[in-house]
N, C-alpha and C. Protein backbone atom coordinates (compact mmCIF):
# COMPACT_ATOMS: atom_id res chain seq x y z
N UNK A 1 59.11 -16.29 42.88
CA UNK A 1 58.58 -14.94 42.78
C UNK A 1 59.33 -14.03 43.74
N UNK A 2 60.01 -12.90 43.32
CA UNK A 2 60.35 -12.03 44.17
C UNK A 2 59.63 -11.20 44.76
N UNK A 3 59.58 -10.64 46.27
CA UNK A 3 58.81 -10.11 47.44
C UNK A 3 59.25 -8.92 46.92
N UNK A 4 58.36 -7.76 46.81
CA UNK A 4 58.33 -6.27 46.36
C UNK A 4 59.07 -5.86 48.29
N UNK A 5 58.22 -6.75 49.59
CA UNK A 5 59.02 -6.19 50.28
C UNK A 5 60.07 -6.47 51.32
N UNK A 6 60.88 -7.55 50.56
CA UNK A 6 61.87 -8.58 50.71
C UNK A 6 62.73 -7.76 51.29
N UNK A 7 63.96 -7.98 52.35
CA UNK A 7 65.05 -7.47 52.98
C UNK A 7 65.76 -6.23 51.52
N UNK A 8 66.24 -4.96 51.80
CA UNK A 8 66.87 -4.46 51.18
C UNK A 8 67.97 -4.50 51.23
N UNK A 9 68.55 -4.27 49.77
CA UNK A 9 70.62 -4.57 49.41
C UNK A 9 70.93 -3.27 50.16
N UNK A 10 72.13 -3.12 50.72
CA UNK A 10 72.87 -2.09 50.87
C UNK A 10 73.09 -0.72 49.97
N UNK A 11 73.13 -0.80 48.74
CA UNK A 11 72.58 0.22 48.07
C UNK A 11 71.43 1.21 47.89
N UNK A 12 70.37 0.27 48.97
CA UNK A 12 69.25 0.85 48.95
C UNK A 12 69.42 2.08 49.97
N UNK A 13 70.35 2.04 50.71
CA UNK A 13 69.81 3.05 52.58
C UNK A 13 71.47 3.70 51.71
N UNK A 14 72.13 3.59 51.03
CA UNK A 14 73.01 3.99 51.17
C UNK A 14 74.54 3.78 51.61
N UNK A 15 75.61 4.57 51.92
CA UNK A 15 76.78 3.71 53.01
C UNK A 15 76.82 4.30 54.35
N UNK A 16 75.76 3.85 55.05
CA UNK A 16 75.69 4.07 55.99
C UNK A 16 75.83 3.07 57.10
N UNK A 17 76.62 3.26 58.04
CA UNK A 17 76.50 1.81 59.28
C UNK A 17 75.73 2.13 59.86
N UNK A 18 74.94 3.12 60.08
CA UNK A 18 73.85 3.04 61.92
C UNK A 18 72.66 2.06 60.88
N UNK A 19 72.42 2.55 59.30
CA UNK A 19 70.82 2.14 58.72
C UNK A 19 71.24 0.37 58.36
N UNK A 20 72.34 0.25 58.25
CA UNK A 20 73.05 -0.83 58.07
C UNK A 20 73.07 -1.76 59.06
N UNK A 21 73.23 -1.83 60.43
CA UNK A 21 72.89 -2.08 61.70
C UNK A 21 71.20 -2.29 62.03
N UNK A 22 70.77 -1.44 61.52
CA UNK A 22 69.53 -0.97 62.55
C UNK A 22 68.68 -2.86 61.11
N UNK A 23 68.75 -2.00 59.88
CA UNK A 23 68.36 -3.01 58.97
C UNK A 23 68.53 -4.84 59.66
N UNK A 24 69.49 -5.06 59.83
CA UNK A 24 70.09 -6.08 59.90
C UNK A 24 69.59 -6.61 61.26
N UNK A 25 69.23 -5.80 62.26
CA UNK A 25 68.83 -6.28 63.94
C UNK A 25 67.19 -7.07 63.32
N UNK A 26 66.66 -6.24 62.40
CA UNK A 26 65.43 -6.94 62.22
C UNK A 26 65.21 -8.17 61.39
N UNK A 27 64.92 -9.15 61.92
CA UNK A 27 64.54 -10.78 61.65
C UNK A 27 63.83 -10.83 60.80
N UNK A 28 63.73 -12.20 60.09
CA UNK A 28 62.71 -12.18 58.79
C UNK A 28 63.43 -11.53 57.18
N UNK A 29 62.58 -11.87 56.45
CA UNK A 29 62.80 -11.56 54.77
C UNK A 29 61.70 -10.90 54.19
N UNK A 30 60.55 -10.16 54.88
CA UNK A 30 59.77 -9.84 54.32
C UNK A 30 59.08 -8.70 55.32
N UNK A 31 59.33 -7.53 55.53
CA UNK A 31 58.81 -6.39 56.09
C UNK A 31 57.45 -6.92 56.40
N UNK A 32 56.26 -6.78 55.80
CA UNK A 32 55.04 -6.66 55.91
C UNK A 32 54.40 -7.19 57.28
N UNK A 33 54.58 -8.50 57.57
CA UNK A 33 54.57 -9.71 58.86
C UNK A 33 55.35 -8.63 60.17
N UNK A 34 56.12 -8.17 59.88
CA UNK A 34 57.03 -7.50 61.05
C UNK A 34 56.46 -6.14 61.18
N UNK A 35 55.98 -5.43 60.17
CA UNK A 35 55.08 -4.21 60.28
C UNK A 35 54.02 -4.76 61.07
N UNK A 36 53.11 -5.56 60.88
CA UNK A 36 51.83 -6.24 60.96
C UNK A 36 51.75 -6.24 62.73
N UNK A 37 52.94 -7.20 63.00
CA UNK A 37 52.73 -7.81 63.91
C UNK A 37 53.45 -6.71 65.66
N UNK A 38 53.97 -5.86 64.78
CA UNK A 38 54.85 -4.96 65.42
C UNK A 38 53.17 -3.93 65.79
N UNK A 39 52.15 -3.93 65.41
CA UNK A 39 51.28 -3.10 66.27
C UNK A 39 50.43 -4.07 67.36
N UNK A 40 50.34 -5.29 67.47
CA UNK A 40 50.18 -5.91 68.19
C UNK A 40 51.40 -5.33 69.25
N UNK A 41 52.52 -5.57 69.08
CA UNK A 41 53.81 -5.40 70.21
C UNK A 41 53.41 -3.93 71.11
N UNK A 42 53.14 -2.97 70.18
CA UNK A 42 52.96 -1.62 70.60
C UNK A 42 51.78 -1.65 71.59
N UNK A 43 50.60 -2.09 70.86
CA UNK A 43 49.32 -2.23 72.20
C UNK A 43 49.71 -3.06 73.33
N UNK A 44 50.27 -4.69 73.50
CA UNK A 44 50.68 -5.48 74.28
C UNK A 44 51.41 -3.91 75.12
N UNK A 45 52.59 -4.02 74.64
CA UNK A 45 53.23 -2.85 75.57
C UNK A 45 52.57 -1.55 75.87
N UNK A 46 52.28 -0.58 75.82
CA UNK A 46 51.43 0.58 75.72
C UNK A 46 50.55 0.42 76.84
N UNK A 47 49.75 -1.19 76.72
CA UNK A 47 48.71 -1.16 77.60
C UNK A 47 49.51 -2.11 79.28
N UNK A 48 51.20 -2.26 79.10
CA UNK A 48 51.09 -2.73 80.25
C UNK A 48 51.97 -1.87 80.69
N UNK A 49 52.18 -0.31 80.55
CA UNK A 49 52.94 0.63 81.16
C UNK A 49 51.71 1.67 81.84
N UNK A 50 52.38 1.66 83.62
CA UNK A 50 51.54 1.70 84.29
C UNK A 50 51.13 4.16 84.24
N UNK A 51 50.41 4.29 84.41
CA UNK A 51 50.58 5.99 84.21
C UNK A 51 52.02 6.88 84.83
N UNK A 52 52.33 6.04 86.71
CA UNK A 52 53.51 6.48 86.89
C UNK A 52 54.77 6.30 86.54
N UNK A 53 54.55 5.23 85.47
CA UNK A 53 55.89 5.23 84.59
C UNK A 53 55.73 5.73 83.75
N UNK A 54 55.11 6.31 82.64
CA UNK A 54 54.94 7.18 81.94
C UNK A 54 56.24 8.75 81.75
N UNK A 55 55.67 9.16 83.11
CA UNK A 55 56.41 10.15 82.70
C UNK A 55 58.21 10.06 83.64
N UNK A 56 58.94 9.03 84.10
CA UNK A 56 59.57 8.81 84.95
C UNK A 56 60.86 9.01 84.18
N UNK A 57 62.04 9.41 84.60
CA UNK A 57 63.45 9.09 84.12
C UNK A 57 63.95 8.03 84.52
N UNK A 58 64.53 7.25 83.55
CA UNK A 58 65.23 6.17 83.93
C UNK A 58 66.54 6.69 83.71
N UNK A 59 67.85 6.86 83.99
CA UNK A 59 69.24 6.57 84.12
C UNK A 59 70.00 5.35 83.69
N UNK A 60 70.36 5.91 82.10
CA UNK A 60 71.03 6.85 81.74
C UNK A 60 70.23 7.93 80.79
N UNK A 61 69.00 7.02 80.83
CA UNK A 61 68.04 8.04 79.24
C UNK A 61 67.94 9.15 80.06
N UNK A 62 67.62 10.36 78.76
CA UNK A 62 67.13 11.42 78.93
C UNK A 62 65.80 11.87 78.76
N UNK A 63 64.84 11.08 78.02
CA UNK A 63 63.50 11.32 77.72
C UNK A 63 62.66 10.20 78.59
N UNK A 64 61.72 10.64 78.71
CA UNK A 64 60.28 10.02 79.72
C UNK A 64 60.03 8.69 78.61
N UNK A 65 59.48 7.77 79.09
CA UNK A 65 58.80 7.07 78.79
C UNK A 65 57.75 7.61 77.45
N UNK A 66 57.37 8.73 77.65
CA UNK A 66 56.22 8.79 77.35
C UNK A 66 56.69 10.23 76.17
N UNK A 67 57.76 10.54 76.17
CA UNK A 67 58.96 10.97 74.99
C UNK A 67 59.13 10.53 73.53
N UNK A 68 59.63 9.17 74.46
CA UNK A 68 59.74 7.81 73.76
C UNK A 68 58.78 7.90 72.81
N UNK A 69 58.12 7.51 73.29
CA UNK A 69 56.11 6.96 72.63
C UNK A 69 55.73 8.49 71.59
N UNK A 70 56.12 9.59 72.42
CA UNK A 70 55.76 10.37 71.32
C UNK A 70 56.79 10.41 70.27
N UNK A 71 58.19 10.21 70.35
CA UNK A 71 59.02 10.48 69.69
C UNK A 71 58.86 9.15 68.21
N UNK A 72 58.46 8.40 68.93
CA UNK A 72 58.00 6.98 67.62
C UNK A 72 56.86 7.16 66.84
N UNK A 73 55.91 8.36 67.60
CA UNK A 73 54.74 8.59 66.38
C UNK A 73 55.09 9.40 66.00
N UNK A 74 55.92 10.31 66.31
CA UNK A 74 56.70 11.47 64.84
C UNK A 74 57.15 10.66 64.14
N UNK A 75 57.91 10.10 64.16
CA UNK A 75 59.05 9.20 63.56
C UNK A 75 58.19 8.40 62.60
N UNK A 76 56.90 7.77 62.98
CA UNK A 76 56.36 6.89 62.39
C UNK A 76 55.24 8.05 61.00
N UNK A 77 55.01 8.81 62.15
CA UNK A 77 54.39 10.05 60.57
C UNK A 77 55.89 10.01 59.44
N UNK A 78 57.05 10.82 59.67
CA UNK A 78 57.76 11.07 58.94
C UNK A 78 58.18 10.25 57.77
N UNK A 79 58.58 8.51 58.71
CA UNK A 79 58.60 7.44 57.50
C UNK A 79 57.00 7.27 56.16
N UNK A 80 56.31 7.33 57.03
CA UNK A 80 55.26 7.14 56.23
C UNK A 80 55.05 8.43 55.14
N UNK A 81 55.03 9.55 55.50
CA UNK A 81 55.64 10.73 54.80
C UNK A 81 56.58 10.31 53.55
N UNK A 82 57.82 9.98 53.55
CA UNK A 82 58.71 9.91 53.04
C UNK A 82 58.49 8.35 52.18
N UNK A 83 57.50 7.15 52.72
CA UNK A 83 57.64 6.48 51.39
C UNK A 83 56.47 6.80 50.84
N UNK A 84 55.68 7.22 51.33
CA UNK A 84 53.95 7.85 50.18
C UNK A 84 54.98 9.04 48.92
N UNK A 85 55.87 10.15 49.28
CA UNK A 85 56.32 10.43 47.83
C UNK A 85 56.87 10.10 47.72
N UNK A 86 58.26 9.15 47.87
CA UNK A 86 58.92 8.36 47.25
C UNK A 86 58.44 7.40 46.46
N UNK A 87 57.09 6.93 46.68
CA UNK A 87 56.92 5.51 46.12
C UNK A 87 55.74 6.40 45.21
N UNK A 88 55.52 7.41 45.41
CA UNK A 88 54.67 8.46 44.05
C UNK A 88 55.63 8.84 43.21
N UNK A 89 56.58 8.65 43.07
CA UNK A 89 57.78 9.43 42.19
C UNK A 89 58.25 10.72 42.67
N UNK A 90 58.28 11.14 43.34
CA UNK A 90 58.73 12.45 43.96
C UNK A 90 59.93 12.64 44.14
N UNK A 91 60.95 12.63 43.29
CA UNK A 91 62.15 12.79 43.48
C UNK A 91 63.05 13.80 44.42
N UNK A 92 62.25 14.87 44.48
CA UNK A 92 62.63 15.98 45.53
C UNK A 92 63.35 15.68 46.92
N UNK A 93 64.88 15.89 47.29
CA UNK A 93 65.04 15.95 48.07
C UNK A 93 64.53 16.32 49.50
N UNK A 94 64.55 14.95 50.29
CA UNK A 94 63.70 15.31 51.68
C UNK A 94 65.00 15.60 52.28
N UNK A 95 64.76 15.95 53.22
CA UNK A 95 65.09 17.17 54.71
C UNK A 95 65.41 16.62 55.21
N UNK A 96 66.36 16.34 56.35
CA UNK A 96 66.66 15.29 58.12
C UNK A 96 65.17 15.95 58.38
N UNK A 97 64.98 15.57 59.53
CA UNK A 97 64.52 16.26 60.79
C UNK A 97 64.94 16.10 62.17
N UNK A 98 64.81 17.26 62.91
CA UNK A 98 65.15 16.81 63.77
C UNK A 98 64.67 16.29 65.35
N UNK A 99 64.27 15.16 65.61
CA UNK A 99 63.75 14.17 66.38
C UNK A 99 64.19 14.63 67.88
N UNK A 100 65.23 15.16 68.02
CA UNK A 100 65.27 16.06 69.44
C UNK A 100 64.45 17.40 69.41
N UNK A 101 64.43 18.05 68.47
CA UNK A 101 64.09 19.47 68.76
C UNK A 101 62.64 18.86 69.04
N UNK A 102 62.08 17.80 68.43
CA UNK A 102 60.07 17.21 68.50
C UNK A 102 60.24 17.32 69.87
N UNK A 103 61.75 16.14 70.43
CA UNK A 103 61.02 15.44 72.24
C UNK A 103 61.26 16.95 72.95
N UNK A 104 62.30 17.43 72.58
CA UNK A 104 62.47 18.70 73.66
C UNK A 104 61.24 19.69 73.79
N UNK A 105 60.44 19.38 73.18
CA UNK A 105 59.33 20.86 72.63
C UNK A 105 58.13 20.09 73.31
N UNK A 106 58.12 19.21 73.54
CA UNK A 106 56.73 18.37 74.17
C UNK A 106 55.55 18.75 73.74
N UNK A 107 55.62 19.20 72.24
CA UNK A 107 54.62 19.70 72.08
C UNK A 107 52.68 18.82 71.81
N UNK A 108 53.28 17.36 71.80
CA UNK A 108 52.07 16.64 71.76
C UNK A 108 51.86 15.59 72.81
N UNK A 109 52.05 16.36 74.26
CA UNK A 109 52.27 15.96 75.57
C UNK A 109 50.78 15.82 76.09
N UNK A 110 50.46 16.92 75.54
CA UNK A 110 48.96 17.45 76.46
C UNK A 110 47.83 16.26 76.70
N UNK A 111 47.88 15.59 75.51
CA UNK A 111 46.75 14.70 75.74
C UNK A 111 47.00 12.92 76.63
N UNK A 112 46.82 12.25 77.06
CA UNK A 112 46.98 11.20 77.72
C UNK A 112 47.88 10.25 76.96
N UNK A 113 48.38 9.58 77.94
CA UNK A 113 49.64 8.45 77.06
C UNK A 113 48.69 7.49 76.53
N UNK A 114 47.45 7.42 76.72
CA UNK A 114 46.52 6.25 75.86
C UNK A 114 46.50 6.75 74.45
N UNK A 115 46.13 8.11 74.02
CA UNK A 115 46.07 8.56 73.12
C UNK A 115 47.16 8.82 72.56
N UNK A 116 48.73 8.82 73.18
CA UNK A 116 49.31 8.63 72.36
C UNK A 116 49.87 7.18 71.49
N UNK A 117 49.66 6.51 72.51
CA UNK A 117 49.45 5.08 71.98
C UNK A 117 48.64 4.77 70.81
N UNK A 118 47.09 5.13 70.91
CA UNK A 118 46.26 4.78 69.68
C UNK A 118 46.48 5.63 68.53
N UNK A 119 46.94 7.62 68.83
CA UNK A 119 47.62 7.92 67.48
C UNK A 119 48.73 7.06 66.88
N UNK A 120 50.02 6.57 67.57
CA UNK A 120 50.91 5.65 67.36
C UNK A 120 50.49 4.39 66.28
N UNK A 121 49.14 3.80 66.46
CA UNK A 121 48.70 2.61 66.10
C UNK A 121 48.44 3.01 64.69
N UNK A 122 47.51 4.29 64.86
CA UNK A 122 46.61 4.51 63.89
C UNK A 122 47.52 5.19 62.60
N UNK A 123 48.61 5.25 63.13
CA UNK A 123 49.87 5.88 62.09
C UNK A 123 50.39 4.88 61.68
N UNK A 124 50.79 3.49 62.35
CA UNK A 124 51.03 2.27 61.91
C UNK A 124 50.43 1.87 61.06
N UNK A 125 48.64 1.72 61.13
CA UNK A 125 48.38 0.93 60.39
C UNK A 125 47.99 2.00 59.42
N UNK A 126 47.95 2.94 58.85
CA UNK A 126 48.28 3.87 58.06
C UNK A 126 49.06 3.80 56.98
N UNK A 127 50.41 3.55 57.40
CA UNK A 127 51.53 3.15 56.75
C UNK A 127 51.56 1.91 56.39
N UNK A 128 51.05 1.13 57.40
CA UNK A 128 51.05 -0.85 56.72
C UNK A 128 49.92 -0.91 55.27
N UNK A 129 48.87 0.12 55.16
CA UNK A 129 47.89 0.09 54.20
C UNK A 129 48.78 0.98 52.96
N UNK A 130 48.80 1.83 53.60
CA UNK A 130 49.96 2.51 52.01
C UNK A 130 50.48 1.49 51.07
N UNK A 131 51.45 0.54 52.26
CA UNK A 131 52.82 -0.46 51.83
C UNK A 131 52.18 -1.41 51.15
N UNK A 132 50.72 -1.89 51.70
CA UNK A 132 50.39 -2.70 50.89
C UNK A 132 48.95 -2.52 49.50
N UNK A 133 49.31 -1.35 49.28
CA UNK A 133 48.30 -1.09 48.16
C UNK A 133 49.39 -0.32 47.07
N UNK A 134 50.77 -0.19 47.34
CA UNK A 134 51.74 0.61 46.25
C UNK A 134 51.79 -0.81 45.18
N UNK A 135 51.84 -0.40 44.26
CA UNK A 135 52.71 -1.07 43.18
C UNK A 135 54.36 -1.59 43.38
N UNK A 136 54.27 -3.28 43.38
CA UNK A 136 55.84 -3.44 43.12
C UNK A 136 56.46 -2.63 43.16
N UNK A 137 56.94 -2.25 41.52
CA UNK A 137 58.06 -1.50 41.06
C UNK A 137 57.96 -0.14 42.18
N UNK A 138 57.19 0.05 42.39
CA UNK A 138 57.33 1.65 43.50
C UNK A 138 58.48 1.44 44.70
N UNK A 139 58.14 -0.12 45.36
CA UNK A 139 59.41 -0.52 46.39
C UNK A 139 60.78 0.15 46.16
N UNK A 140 61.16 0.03 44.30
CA UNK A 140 62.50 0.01 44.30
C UNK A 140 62.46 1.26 44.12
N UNK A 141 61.71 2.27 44.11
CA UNK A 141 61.54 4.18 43.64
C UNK A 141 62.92 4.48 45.36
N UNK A 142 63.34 5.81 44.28
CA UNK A 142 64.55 6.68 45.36
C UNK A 142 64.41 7.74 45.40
N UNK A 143 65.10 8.21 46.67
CA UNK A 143 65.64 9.80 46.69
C UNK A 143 66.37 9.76 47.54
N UNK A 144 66.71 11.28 47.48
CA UNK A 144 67.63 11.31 48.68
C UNK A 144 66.72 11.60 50.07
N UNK A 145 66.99 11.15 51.25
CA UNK A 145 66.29 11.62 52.13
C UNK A 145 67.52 11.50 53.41
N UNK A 146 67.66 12.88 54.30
CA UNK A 146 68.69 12.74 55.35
C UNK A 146 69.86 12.57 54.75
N UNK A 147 69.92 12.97 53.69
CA UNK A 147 71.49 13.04 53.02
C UNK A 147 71.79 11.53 52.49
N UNK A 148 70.84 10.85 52.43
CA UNK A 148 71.13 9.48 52.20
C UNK A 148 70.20 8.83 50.73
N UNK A 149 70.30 8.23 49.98
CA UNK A 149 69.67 7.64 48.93
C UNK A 149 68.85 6.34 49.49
N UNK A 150 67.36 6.85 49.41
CA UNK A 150 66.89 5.25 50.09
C UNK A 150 65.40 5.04 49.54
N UNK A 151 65.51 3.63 49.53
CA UNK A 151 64.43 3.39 48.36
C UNK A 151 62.95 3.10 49.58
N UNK A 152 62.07 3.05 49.15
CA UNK A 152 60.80 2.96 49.68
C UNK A 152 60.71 1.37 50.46
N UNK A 153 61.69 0.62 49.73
CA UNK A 153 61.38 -0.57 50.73
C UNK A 153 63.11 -0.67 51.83
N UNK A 154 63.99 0.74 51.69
CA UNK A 154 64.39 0.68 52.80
C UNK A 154 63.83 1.90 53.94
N UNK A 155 63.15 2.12 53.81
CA UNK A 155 61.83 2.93 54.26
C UNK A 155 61.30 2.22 55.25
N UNK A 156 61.00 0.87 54.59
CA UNK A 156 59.62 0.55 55.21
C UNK A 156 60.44 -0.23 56.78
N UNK A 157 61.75 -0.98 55.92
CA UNK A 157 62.82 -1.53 56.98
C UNK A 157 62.72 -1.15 57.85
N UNK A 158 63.58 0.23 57.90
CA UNK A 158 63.69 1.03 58.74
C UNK A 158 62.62 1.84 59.91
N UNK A 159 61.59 2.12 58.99
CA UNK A 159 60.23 2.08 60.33
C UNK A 159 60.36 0.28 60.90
N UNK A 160 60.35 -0.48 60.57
CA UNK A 160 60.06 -1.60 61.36
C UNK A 160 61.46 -1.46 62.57
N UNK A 161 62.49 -1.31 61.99
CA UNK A 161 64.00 -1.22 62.76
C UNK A 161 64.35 0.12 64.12
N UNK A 162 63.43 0.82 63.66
CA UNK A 162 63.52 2.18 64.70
C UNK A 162 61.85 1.70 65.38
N UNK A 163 60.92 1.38 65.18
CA UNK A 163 60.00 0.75 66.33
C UNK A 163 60.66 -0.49 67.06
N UNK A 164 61.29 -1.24 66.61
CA UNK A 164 61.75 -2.55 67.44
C UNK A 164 62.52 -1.98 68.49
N UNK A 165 63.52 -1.26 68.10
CA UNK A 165 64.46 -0.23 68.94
C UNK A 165 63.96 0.33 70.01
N UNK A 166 63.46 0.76 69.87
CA UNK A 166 62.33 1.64 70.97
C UNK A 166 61.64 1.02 71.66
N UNK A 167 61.01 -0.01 71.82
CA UNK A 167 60.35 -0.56 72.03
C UNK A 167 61.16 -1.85 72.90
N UNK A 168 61.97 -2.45 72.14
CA UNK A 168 63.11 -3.14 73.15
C UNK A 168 63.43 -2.24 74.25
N UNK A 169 64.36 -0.78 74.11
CA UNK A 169 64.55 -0.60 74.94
C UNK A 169 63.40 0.30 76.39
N UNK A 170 62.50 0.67 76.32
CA UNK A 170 60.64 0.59 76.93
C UNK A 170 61.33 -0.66 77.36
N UNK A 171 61.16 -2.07 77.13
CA UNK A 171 60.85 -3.13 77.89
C UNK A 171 62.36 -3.60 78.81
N UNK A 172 63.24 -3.02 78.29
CA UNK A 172 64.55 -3.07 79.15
C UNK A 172 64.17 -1.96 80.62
N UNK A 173 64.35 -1.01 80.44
CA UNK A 173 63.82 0.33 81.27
C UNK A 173 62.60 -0.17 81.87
N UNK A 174 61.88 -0.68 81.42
CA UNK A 174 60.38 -0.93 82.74
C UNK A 174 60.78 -2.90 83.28
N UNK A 175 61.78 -3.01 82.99
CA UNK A 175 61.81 -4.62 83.73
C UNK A 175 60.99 -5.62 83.00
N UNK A 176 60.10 -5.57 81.88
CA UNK A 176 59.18 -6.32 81.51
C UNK A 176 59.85 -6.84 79.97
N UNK A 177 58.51 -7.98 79.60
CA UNK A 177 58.57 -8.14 78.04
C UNK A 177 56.94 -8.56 77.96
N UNK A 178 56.47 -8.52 76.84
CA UNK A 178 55.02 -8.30 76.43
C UNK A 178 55.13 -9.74 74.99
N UNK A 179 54.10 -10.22 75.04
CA UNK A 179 54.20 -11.11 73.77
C UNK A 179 54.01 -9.78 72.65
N UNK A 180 55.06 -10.20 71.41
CA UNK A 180 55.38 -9.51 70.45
C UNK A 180 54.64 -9.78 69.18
N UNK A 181 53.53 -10.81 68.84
CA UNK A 181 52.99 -10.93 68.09
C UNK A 181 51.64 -11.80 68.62
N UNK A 182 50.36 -11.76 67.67
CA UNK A 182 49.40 -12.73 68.17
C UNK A 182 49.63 -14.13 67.90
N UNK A 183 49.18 -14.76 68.71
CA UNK A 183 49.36 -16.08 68.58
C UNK A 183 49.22 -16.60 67.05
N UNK A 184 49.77 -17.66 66.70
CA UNK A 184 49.16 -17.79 64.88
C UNK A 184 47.78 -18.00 64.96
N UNK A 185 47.16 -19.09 65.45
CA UNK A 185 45.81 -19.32 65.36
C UNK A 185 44.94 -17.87 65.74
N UNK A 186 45.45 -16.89 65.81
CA UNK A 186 44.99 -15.47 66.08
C UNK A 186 44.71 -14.46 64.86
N UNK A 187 46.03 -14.87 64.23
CA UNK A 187 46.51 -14.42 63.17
C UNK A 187 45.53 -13.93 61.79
N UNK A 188 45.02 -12.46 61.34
CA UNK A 188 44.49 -12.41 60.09
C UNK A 188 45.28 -12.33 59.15
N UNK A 189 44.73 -12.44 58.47
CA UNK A 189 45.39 -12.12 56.65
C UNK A 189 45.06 -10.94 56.12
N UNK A 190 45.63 -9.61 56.66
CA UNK A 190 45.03 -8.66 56.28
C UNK A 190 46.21 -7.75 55.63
């Protein structure tokens, strides 16, 4: 039986090397498990970054800690954005955006880095419920999005591939690592 959300071909993101790269860093043959388990990673981490690292510069980055964190729940709205009409048929060309002008504008600073953490989650599992209530055939639905042709299950990749990213580097920058998934005997089937 073929996985609706099995690793995507190269045709799917396009000819691109960064989506080509980013695709390929992430482990596994089946998105869903790596979505799943990737909000476990986010709380593990989230909850062991202390408030004065939050907002700190590390060298060479340019954004706070807490940049970061907001810059992954834009990021994580936008993907989810982009496969809900893609995987509705919406052929309409989507837009870049742009992910500096969000961190430079700080505009969803105000409230506490806890809360940006649990919006973060709650956008995750948002998107993990979408992914898993679409229809098959919707996986392989396209458009263009960012100047690029990409199908809903290199969508979903790619949110898993730009949270790992981020999130690796959070645990490079604060000296730490966090267990990245629940234990199996932990494990739901949801």
């Amino acid at each position: 039986m073929i996985v609706a959300s099995r690793r995507p071909v190269p045709d799917e993101y396009g000819p691109t090397d960064y989506y080509a790269r980013s695709i390929t860093a992430v482990g596994g043959e089946d998105v869903m498990p790596i979505l799943r388990d990737q909000m476990f990673w986010l709380c593990e981490l989230g909850s062991s970054i202390s408030t004065d690292q939050t907002d700190r510069l590390h060298p060479p980055y340019t954004w706070t800690i807490r940049q970061v964190f907001e810059h992954c729940a834009d990021a994580e709205r936008v993907f989810g954005y982009r496969a809900m009409r893609i995987a509705a048929g919406d052929s309409t060309e989507l837009p870049p955006w742009d992910e500096n002008a969000y961190a430079q504008s700080r505009f969803g600073l105000g409230g506490t880095f806890s809360m940006i953490v649990e919006e973060w989650g709650a956008l995750r599992r948002a998107n993990y419920i979408l992914l898993r209530r679409i229809e098959p055939a919707a996986w392989d639905r396209r458009t263009i999005a960012n100047r690029v042709s990409l199908s809903v299950r290199a969508i979903a990749w790619l949110m898993a591939a730009h949270l790992q990213h981020h999130l690796q580097i959070v645990e490079q920058r604060l000296g730490i690592s966090v267990q990245r998934a629940p234990s199996p005997h932990a494990m739901r089937t949801t």
